[in-house]
PDB file of N, CA and C in Angstrom:
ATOM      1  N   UNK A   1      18.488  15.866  28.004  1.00  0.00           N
ATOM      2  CA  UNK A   1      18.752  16.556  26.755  1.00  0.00           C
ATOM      3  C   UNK A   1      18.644  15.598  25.573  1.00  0.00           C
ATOM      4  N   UNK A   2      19.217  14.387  25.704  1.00  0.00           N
ATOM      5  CA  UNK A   2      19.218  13.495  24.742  1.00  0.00           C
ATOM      6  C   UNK A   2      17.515  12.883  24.024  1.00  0.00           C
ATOM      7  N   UNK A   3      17.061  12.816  25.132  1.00  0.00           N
ATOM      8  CA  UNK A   3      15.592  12.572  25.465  1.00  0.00           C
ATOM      9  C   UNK A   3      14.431  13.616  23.889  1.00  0.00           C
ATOM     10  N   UNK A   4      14.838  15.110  24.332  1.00  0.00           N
ATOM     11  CA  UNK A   4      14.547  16.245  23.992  1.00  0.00           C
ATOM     12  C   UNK A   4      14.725  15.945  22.303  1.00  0.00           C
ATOM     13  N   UNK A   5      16.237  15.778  22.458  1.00  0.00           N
ATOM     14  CA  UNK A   5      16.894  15.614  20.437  1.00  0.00           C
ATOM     15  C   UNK A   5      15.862  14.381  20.359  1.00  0.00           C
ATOM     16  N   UNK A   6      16.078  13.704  20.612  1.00  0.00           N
ATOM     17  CA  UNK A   6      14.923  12.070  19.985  1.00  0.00           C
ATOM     18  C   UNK A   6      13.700  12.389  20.014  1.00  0.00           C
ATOM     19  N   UNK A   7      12.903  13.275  20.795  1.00  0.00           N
ATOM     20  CA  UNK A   7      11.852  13.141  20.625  1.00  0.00           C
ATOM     21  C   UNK A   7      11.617  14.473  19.161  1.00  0.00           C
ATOM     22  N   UNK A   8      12.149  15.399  19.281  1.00  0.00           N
ATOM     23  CA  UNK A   8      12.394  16.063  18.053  1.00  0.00           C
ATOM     24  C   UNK A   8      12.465  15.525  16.377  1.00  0.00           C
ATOM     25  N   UNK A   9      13.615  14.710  16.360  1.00  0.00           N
ATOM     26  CA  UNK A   9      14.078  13.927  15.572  1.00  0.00           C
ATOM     27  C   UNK A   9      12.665  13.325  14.896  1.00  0.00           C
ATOM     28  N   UNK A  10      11.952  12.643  16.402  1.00  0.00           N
ATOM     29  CA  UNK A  10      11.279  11.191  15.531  1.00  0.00           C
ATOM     30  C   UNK A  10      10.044  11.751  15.126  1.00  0.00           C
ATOM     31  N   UNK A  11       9.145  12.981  15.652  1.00  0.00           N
ATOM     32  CA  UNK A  11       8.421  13.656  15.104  1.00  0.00           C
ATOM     33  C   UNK A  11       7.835  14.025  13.845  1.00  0.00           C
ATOM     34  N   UNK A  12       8.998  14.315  12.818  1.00  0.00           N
ATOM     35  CA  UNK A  12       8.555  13.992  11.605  1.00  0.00           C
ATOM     36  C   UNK A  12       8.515  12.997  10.391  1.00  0.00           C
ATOM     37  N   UNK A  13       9.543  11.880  11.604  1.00  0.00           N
ATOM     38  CA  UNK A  13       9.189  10.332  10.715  1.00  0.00           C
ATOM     39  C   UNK A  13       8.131   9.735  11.220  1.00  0.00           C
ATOM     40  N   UNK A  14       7.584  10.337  12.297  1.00  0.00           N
ATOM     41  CA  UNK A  14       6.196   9.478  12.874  1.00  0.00           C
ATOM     42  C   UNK A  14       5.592  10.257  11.659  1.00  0.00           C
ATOM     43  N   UNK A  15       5.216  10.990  11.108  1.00  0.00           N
ATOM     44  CA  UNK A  15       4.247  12.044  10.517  1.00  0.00           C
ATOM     45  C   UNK A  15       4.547  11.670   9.263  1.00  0.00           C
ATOM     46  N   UNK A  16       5.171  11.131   8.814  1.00  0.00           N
ATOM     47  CA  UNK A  16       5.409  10.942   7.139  1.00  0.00           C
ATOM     48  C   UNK A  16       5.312   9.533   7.233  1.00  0.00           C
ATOM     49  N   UNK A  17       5.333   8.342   8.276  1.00  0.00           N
ATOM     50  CA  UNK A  17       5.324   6.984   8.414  1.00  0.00           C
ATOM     51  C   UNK A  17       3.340   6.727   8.765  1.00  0.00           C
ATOM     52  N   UNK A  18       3.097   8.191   8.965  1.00  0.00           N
ATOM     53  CA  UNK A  18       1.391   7.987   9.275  1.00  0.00           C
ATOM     54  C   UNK A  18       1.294   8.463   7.771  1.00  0.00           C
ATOM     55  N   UNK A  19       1.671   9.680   7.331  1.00  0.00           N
ATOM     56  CA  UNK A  19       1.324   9.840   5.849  1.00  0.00           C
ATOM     57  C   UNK A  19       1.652   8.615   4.809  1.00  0.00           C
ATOM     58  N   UNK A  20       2.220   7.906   5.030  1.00  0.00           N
ATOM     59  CA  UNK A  20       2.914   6.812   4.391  1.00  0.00           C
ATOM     60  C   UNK A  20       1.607   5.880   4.415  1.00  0.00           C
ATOM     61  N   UNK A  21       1.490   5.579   5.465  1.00  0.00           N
ATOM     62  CA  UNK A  21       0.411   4.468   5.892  1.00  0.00           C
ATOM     63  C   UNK A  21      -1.300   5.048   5.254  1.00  0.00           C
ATOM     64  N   UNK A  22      -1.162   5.832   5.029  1.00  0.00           N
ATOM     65  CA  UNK A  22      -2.669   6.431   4.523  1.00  0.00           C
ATOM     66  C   UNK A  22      -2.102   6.247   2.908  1.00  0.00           C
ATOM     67  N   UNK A  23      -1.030   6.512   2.726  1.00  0.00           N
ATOM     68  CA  UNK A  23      -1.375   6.551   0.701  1.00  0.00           C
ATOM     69  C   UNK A  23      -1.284   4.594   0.661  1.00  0.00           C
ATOM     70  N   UNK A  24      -0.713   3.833   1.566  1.00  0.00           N
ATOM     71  CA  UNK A  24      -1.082   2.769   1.435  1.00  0.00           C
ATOM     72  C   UNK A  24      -2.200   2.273   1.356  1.00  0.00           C
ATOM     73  N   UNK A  25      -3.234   2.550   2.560  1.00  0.00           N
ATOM     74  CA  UNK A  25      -4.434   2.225   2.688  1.00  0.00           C
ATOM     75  C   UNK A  25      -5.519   3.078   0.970  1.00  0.00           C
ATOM     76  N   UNK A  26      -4.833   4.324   0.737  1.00  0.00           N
ATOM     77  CA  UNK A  26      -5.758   4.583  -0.554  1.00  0.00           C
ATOM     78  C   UNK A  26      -5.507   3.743  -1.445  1.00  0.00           C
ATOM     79  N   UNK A  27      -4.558   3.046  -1.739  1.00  0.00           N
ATOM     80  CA  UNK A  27      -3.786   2.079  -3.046  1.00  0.00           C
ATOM     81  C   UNK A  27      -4.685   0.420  -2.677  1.00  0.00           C
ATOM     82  N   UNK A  28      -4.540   0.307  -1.538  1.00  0.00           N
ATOM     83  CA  UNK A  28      -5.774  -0.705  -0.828  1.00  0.00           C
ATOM     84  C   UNK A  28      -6.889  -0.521  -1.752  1.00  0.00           C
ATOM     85  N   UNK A  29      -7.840   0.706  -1.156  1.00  0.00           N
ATOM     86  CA  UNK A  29      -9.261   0.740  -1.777  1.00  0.00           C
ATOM     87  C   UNK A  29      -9.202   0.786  -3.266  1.00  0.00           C
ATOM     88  N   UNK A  30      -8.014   1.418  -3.809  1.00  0.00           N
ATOM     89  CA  UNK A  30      -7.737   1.454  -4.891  1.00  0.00           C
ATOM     90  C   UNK A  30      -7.816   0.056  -6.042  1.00  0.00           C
ATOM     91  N   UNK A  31      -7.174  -1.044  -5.131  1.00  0.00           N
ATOM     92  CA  UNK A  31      -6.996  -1.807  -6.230  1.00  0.00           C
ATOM     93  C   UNK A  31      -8.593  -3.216  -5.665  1.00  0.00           C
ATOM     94  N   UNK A  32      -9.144  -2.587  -4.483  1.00  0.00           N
ATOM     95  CA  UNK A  32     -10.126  -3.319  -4.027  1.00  0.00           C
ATOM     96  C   UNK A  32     -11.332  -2.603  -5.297  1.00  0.00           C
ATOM     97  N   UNK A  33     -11.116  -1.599  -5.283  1.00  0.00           N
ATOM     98  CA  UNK A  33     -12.689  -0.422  -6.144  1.00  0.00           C
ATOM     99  C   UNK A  33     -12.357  -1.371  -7.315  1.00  0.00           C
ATOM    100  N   UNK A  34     -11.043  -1.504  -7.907  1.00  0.00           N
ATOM    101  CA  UNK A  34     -10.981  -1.966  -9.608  1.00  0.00           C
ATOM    102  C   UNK A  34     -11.760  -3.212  -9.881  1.00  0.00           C
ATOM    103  N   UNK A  35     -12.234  -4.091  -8.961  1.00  0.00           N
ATOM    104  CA  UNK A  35     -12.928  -5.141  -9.524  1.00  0.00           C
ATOM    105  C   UNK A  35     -14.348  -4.745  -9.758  1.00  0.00           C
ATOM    106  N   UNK A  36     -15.180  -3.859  -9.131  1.00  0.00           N
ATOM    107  CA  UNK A  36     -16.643  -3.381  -9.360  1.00  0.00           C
ATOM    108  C   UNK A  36     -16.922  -2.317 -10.830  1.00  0.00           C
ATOM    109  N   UNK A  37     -15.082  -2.181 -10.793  1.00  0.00           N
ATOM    110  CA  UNK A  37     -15.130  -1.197 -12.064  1.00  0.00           C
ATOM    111  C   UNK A  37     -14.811  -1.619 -13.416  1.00  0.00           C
ATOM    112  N   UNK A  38     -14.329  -3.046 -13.452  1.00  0.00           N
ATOM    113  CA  UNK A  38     -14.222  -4.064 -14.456  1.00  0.00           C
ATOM    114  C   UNK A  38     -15.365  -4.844 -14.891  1.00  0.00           C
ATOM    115  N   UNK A  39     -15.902  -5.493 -13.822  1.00  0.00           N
ATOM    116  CA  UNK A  39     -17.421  -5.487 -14.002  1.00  0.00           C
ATOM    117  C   UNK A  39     -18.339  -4.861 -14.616  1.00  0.00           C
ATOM    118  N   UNK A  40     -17.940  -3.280 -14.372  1.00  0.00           N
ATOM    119  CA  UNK A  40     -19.156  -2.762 -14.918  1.00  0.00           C
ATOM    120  C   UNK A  40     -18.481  -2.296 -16.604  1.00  0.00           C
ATOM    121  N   UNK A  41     -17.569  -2.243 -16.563  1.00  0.00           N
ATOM    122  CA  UNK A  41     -17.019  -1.465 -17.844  1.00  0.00           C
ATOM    123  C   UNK A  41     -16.667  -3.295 -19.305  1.00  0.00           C
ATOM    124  N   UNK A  42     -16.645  -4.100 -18.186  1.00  0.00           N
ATOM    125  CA  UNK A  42     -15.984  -5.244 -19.412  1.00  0.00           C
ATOM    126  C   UNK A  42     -17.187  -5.730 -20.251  1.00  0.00           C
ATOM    127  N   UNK A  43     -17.606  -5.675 -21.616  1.00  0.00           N
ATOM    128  CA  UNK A  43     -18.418  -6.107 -22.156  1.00  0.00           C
ATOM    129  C   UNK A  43     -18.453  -7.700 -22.261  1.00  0.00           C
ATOM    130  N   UNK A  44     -17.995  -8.632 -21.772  1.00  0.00           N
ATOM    131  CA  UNK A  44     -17.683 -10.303 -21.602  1.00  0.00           C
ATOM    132  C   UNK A  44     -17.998 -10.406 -20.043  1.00  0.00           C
ATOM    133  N   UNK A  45     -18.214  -9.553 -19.668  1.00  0.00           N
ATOM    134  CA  UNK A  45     -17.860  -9.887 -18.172  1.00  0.00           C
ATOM    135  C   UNK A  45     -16.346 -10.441 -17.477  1.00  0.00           C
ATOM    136  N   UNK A  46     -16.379 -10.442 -16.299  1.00  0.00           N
ATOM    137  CA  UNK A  46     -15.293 -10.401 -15.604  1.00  0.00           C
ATOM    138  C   UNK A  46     -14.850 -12.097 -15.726  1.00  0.00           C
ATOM    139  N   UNK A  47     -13.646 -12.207 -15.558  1.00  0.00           N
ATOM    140  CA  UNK A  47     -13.029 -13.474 -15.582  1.00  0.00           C
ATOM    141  C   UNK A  47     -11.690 -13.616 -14.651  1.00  0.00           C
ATOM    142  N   UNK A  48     -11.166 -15.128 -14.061  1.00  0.00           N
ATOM    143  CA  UNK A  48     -10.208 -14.723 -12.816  1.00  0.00           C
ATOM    144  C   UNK A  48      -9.066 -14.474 -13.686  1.00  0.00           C
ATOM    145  N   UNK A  49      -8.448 -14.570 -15.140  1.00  0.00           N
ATOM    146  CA  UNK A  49      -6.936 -14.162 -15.405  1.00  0.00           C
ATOM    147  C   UNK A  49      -7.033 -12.114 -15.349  1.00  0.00           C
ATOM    148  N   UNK A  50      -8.355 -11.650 -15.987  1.00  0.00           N
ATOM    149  CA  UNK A  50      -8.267 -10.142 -15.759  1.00  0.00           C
ATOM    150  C   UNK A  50      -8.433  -9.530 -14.576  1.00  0.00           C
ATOM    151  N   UNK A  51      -8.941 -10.404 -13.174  1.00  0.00           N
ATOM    152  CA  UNK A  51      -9.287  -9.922 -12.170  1.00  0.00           C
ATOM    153  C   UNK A  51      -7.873 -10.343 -11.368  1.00  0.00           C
ATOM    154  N   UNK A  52      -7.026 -11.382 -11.638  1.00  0.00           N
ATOM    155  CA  UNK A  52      -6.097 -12.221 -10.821  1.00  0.00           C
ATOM    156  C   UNK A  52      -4.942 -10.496 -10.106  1.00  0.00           C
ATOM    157  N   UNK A  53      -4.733  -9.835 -11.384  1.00  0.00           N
ATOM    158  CA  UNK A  53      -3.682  -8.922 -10.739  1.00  0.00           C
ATOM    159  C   UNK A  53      -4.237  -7.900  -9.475  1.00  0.00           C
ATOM    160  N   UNK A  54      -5.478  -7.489  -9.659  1.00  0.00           N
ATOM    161  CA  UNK A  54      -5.683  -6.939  -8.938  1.00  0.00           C
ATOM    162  C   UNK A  54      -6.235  -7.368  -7.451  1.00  0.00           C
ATOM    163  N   UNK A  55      -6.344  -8.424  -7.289  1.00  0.00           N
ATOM    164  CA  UNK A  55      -6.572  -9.534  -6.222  1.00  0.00           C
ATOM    165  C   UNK A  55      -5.489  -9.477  -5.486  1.00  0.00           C
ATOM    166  N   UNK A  56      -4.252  -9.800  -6.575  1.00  0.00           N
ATOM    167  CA  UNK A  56      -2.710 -10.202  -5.540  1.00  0.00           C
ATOM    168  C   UNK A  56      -2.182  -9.018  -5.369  1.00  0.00           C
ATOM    169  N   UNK A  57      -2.434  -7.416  -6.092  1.00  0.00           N
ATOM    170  CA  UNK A  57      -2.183  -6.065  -5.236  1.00  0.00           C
ATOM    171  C   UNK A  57      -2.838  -5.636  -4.404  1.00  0.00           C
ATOM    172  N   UNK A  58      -4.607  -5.801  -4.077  1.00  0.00           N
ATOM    173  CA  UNK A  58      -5.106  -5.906  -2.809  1.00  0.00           C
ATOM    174  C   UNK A  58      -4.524  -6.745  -1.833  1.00  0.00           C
ATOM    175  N   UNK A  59      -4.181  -7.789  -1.810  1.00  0.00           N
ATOM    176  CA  UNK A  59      -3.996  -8.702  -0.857  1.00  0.00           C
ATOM    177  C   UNK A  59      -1.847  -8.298  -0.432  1.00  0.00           C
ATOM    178  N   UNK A  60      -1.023  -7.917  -1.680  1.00  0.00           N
ATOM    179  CA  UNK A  60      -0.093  -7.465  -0.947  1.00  0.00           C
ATOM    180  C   UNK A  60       0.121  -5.923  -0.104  1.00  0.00           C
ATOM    181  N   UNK A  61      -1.179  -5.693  -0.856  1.00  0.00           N
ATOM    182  CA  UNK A  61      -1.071  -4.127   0.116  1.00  0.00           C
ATOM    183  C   UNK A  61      -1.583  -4.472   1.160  1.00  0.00           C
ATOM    184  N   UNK A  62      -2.469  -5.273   1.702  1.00  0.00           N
ATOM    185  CA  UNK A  62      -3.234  -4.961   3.005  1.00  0.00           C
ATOM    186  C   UNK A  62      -2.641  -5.712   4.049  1.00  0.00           C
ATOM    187  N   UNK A  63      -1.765  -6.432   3.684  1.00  0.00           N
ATOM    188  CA  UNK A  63      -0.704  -7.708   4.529  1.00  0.00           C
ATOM    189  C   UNK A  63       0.677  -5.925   4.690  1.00  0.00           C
ATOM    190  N   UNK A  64       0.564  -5.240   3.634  1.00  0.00           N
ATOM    191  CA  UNK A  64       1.578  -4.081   4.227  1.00  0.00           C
ATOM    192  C   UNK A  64       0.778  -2.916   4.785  1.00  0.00           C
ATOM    193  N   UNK A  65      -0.284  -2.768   4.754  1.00  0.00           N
ATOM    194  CA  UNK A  65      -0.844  -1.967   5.717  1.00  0.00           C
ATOM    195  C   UNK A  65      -0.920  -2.443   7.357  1.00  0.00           C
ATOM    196  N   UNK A  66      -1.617  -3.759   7.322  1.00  0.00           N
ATOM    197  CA  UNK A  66      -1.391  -4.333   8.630  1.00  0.00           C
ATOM    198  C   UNK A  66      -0.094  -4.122   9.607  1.00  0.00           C
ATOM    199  N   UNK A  67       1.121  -4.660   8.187  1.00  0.00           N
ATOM    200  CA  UNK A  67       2.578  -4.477   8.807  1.00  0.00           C
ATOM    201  C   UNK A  67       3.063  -3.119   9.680  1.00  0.00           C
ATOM    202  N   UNK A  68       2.392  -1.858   8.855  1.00  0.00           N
ATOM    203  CA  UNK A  68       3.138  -0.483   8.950  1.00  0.00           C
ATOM    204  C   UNK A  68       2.203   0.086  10.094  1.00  0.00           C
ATOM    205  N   UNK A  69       0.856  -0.387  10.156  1.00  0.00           N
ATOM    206  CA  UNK A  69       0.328  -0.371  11.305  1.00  0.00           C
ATOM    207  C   UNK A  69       0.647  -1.024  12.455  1.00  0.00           C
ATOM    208  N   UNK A  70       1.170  -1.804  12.619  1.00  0.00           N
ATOM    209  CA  UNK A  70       1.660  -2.534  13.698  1.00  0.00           C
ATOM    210  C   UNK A  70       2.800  -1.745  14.201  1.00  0.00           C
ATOM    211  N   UNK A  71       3.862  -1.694  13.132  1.00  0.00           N
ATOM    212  CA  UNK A  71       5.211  -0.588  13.388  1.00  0.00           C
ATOM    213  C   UNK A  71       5.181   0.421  14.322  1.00  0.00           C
ATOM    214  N   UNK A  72       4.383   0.945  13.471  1.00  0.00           N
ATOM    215  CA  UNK A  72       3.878   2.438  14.116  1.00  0.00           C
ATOM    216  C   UNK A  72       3.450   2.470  15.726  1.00  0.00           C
ATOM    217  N   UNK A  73       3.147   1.210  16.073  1.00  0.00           N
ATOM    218  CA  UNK A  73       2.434   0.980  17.453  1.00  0.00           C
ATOM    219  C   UNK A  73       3.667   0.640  18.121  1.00  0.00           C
ATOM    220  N   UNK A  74       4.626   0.197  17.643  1.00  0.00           N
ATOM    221  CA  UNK A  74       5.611  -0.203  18.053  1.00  0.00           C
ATOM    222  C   UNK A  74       6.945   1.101  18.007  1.00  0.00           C
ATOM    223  N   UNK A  75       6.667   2.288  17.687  1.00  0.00           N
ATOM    224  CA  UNK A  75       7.221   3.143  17.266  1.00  0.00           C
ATOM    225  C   UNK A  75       8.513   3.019  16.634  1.00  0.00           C
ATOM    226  N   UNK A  76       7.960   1.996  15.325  1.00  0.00           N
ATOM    227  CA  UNK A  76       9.330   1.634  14.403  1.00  0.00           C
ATOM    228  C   UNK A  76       9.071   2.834  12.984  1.00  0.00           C
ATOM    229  N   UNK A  77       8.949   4.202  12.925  1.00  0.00           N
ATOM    230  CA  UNK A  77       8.445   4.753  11.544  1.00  0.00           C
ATOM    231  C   UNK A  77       9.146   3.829  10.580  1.00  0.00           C
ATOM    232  N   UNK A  78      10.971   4.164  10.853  1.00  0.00           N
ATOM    233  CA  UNK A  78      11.737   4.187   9.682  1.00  0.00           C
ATOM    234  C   UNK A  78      11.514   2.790   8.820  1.00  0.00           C
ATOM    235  N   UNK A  79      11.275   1.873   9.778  1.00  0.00           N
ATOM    236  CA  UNK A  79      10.592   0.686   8.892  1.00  0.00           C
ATOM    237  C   UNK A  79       9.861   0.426   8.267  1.00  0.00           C
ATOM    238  N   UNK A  80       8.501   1.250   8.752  1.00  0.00           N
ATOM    239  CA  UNK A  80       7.180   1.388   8.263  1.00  0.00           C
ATOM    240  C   UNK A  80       7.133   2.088   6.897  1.00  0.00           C
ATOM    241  N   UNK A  81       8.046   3.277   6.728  1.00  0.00           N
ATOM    242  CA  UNK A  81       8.227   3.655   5.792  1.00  0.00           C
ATOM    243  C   UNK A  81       8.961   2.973   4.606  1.00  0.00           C
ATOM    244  N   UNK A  82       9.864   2.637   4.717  1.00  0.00           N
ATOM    245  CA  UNK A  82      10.571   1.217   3.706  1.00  0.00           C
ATOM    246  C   UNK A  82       9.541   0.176   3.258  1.00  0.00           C
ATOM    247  N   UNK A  83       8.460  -0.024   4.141  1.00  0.00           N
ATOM    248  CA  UNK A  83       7.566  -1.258   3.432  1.00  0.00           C
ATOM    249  C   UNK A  83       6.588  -0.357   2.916  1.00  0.00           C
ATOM    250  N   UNK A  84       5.705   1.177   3.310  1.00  0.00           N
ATOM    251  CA  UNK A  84       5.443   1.511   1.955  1.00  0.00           C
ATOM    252  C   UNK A  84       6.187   1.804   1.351  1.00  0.00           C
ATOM    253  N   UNK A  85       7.586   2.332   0.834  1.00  0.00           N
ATOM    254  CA  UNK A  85       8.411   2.394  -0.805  1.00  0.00           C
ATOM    255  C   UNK A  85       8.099   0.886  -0.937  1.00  0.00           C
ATOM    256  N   UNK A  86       8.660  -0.012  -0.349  1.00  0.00           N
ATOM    257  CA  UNK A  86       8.255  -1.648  -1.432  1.00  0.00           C
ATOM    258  C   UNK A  86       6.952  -1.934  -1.228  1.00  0.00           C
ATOM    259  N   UNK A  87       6.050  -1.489  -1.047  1.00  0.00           N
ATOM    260  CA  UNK A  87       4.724  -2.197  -1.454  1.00  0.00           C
ATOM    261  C   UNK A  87       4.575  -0.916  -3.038  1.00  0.00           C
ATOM    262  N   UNK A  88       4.544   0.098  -2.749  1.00  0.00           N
ATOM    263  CA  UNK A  88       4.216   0.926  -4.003  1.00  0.00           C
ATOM    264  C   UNK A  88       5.097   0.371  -4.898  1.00  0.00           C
ATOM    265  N   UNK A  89       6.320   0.026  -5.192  1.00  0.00           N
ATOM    266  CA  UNK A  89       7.344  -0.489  -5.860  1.00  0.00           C
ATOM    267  C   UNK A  89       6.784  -2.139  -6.511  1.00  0.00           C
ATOM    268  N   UNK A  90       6.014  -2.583  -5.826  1.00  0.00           N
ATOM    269  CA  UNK A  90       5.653  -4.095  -5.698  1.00  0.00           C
ATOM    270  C   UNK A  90       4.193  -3.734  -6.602  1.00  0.00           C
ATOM    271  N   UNK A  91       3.761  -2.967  -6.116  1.00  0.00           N
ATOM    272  CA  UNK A  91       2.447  -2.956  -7.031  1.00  0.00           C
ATOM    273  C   UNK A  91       3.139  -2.469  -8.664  1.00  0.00           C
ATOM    274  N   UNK A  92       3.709  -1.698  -8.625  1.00  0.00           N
ATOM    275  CA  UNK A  92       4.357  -1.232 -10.057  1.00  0.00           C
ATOM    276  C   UNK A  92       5.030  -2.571 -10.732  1.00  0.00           C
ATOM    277  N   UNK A  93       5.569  -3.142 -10.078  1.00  0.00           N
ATOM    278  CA  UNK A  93       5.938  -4.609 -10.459  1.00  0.00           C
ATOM    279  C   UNK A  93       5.086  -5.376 -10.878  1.00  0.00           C
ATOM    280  N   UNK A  94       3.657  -5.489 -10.268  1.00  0.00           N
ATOM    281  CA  UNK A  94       2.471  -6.182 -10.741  1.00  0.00           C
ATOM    282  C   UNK A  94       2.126  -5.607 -11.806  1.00  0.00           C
ATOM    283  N   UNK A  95       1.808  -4.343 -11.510  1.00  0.00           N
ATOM    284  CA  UNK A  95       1.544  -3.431 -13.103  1.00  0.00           C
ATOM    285  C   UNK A  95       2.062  -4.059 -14.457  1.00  0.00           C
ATOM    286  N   UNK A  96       2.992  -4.052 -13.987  1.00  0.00           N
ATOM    287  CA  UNK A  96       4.250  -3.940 -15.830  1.00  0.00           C
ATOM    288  C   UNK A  96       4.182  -5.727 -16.108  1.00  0.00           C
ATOM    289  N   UNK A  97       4.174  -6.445 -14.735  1.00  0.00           N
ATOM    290  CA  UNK A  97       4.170  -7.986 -15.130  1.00  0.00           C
ATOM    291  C   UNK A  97       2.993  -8.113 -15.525  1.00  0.00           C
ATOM    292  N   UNK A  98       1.966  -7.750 -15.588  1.00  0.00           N
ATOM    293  CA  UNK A  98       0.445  -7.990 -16.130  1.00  0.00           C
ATOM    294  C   UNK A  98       0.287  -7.403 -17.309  1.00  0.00           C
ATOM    295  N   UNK A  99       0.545  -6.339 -17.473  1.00  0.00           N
ATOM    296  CA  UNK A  99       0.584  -5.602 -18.600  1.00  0.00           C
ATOM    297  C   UNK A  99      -1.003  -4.757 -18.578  1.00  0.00           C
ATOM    298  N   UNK A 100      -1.135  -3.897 -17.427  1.00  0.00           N
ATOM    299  CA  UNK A 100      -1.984  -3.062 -17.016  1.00  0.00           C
ATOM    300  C   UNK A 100      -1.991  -1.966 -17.802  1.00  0.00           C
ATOM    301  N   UNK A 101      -3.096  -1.570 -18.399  1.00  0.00           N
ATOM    302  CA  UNK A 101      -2.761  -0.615 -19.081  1.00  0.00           C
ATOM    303  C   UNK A 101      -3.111   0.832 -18.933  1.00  0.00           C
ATOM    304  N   UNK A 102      -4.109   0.646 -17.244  1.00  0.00           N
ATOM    305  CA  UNK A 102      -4.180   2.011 -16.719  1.00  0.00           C
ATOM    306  C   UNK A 102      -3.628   2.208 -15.237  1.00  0.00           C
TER     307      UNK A 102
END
């Protein structure tokens, strides 16, 4: 019976810890697409202080995609889910410390 409640239970944190893990991976391509799109839009061309933020939000999202993927294999959701709220939280942090303005 106990078996039955847990597997119930974890059902829809597996399902929101996989939904979790996909808006991570879009925020990934997301901040990977912004350098081809600076490029094409910056009339000076690209340089590493305007490219630097979006470098260190690719690179902390995909060190938390790896993470929440691993979890998940490990059938940890509730964790997986906590590191996407702080990676989305962490990129908003990069945001406002850079002074991003889209």
């Amino acid at each position: 019976m106990y078996l039955v409640l847990k597997t119930i239970i974890m059902l829809p944190l597996q399902r929101l810890a996989r939904g979790c893990t996909i808006i991570v991976f879009l925020a990934l391509i997301r901040c990977i697409a912004e350098v081809p799109r600076l490029q094409y839009y910056t009339p000076g061309g690209i340089n590493w202080p305007l490219v630097r933020p979006f470098i260190l939000g690719a690179m902390v999202t995909s060190a938390a995609a790896l993470a929440m993927v691993i979890l998940l294999f490990y059938k940890l959701p509730r964790i997986a889910i906590v590191i996407a709220v702080c990676t989305i939280a962490a990129l908003f942090v990069l945001k406002f410390m850079y002074d991003i303005k889209n």
